[in-house]
Protein backbone atom coordinates (compact mmCIF):
# COMPACT_ATOMS: atom_id res chain seq x y z
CA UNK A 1 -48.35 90.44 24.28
CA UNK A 2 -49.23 87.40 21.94
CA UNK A 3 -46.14 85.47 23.36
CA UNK A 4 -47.53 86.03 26.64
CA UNK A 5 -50.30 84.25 25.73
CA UNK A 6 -48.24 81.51 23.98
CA UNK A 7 -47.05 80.60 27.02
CA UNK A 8 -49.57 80.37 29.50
CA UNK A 9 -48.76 78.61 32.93
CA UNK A 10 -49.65 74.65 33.04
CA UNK A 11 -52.01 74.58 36.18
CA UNK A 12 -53.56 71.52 37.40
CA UNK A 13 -55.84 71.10 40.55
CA UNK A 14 -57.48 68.33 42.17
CA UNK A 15 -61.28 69.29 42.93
CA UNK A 16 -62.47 66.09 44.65
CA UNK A 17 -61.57 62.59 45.82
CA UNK A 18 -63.78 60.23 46.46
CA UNK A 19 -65.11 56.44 46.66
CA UNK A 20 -67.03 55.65 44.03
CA UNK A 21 -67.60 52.39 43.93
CA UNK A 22 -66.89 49.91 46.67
CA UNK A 23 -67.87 46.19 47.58
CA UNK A 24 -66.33 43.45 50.03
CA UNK A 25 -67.69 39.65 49.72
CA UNK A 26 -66.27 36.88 52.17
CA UNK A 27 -67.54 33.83 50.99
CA UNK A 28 -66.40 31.26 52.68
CA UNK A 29 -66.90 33.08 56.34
CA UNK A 30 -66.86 31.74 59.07
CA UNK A 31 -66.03 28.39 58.17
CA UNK A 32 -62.58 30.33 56.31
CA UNK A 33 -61.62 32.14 59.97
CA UNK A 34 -60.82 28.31 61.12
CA UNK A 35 -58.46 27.75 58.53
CA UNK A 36 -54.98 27.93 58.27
CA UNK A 37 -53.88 31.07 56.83
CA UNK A 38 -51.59 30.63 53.96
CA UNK A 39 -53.22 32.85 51.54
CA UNK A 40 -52.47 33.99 47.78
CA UNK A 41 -53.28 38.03 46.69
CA UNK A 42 -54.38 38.46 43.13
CA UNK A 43 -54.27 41.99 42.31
CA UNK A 44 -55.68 44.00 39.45
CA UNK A 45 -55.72 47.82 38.37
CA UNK A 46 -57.71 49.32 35.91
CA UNK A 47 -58.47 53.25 35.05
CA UNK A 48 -60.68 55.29 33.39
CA UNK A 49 -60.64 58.73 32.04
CA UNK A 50 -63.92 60.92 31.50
CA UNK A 51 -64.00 64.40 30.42
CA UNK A 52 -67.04 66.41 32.39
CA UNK A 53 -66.27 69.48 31.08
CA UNK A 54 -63.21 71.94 29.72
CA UNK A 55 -60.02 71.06 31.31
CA UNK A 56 -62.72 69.01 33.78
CA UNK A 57 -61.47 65.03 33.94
CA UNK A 58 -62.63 62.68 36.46
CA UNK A 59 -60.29 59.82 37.00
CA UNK A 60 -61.31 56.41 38.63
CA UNK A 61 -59.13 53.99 39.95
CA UNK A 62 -60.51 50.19 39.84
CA UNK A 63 -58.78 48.10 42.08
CA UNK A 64 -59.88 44.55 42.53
CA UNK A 65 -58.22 42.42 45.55
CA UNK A 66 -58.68 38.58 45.58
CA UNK A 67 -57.31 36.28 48.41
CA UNK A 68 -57.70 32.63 48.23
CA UNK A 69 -56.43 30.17 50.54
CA UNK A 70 -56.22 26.48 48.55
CA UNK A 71 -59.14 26.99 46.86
CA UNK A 72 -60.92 28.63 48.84
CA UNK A 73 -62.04 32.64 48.34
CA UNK A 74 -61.30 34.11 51.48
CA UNK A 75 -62.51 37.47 50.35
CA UNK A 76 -63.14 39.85 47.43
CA UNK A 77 -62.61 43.15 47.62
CA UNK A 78 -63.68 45.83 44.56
CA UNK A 79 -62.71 49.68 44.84
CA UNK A 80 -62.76 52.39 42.38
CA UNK A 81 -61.21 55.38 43.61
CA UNK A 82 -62.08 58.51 41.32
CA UNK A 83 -61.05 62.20 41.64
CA UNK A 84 -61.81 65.25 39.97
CA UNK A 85 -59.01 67.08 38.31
CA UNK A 86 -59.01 70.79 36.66
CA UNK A 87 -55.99 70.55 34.22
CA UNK A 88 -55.47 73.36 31.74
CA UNK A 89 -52.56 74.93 29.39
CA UNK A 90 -50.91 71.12 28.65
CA UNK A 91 -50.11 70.19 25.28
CA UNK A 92 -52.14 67.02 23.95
CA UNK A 93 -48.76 65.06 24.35
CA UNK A 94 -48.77 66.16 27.81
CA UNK A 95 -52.55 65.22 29.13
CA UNK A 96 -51.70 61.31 28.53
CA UNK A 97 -49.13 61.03 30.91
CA UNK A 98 -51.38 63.35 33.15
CA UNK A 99 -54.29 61.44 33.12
CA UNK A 100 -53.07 58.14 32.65
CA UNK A 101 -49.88 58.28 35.07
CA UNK A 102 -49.83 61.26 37.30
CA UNK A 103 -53.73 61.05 38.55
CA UNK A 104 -53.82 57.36 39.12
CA UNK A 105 -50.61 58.09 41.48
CA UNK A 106 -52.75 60.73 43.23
CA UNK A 107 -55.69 58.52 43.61
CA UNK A 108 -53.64 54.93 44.84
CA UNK A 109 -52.75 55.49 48.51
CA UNK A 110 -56.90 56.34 49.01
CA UNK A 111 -57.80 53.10 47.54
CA UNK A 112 -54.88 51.18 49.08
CA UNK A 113 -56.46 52.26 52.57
CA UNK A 114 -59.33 51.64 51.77
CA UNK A 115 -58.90 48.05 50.88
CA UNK A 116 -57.08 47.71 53.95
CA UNK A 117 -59.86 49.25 56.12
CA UNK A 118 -62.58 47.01 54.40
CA UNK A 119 -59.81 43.95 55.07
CA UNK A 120 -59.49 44.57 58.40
CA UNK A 121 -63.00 45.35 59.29
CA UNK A 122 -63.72 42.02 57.30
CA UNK A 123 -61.72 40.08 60.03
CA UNK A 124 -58.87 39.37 57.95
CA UNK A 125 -55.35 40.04 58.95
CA UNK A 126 -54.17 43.38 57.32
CA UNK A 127 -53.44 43.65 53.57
CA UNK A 128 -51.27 46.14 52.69
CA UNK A 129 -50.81 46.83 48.74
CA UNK A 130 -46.93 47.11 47.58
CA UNK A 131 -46.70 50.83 45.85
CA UNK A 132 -47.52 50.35 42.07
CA UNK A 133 -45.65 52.36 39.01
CA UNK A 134 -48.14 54.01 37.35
CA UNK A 135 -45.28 55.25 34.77
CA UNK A 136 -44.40 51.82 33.98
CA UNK A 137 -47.91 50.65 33.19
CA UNK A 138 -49.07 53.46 31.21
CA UNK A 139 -45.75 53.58 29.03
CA UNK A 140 -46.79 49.62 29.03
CA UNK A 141 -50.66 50.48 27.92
CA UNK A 142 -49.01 53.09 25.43
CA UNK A 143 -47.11 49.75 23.88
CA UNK A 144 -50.40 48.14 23.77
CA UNK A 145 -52.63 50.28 21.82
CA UNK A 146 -49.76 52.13 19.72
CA UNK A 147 -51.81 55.73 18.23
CA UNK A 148 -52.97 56.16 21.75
CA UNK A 149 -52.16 58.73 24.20
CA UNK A 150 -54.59 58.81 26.64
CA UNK A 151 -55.97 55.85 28.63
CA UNK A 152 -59.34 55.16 28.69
């Protein structure tokens, strides 16, 4: 009976995904829709990691998406992407990777179309972000702030 309970079942559930945060600035419109389009992406991630309750964790995704063509900002484009996830029986080795890897993955193709939606409804030919490794940067953050197992 007390190994049973040893060795309760991992079990992790998403509760909710949503937008939480979203803006899209064109700057330079319309003068930019008469330019030639040769444009360069700047892309940045960034995550977050808050506990609401027991084995409660809401996870936001920030992406930020900025296209310039010369020197000229075409557009601006800010998401953050957060979900609610139930995860319960892990080991504190295990929650890092969960929180920091595995829900980011989760949350990345909803903010990748929603950039592309705001994009496109923008007047701006369609962007389309190139999958991201979410193992590879938070093995990367892990380097970064050595003690740390969780990303925050």
């Amino acid at each position: 009976m007390a190994e049973e309970n040893a060795t309760e079942e991992k079990q992790f559930a998403i509760q909710k995904i949503y937008t939480k945060d979203i803006s899209f600035e064109s700057p330079s419109s319309p003068k930019i829709y008469t330019e030639k389009w040769e444009p360069t992406v700047d892309f940045n991630l960034g995550t977050n990691v808050e506990t609401l309750e027991n084995k409660l964790f809401e996870v936001s995704l920030s992406v930020t998406v900025t296209v310039k063509c010369a020197d000229t900002t075409a557009y601006l484009v800010e998401v953050t992407q957060s979900g609610i996830f139930s995860l319960s029986n892990f080991s504190e080795q295990e929650m890092g990777p969960m929180l920091g890897s595995f829900c980011p993955n989760i949350l990345f193709p909803y903010a990748r179309e929603v950039v592309s939606d705001l994009v496109a409804k923008g007047g701006f030919p369609q962007l389309l972000l190139a999958p991201v490794n979410f193992d590879a940067l938070y093995s990367q953050h892990l380097q970064q702030t050595p003690g740390s197992n969780t990303v925050n």
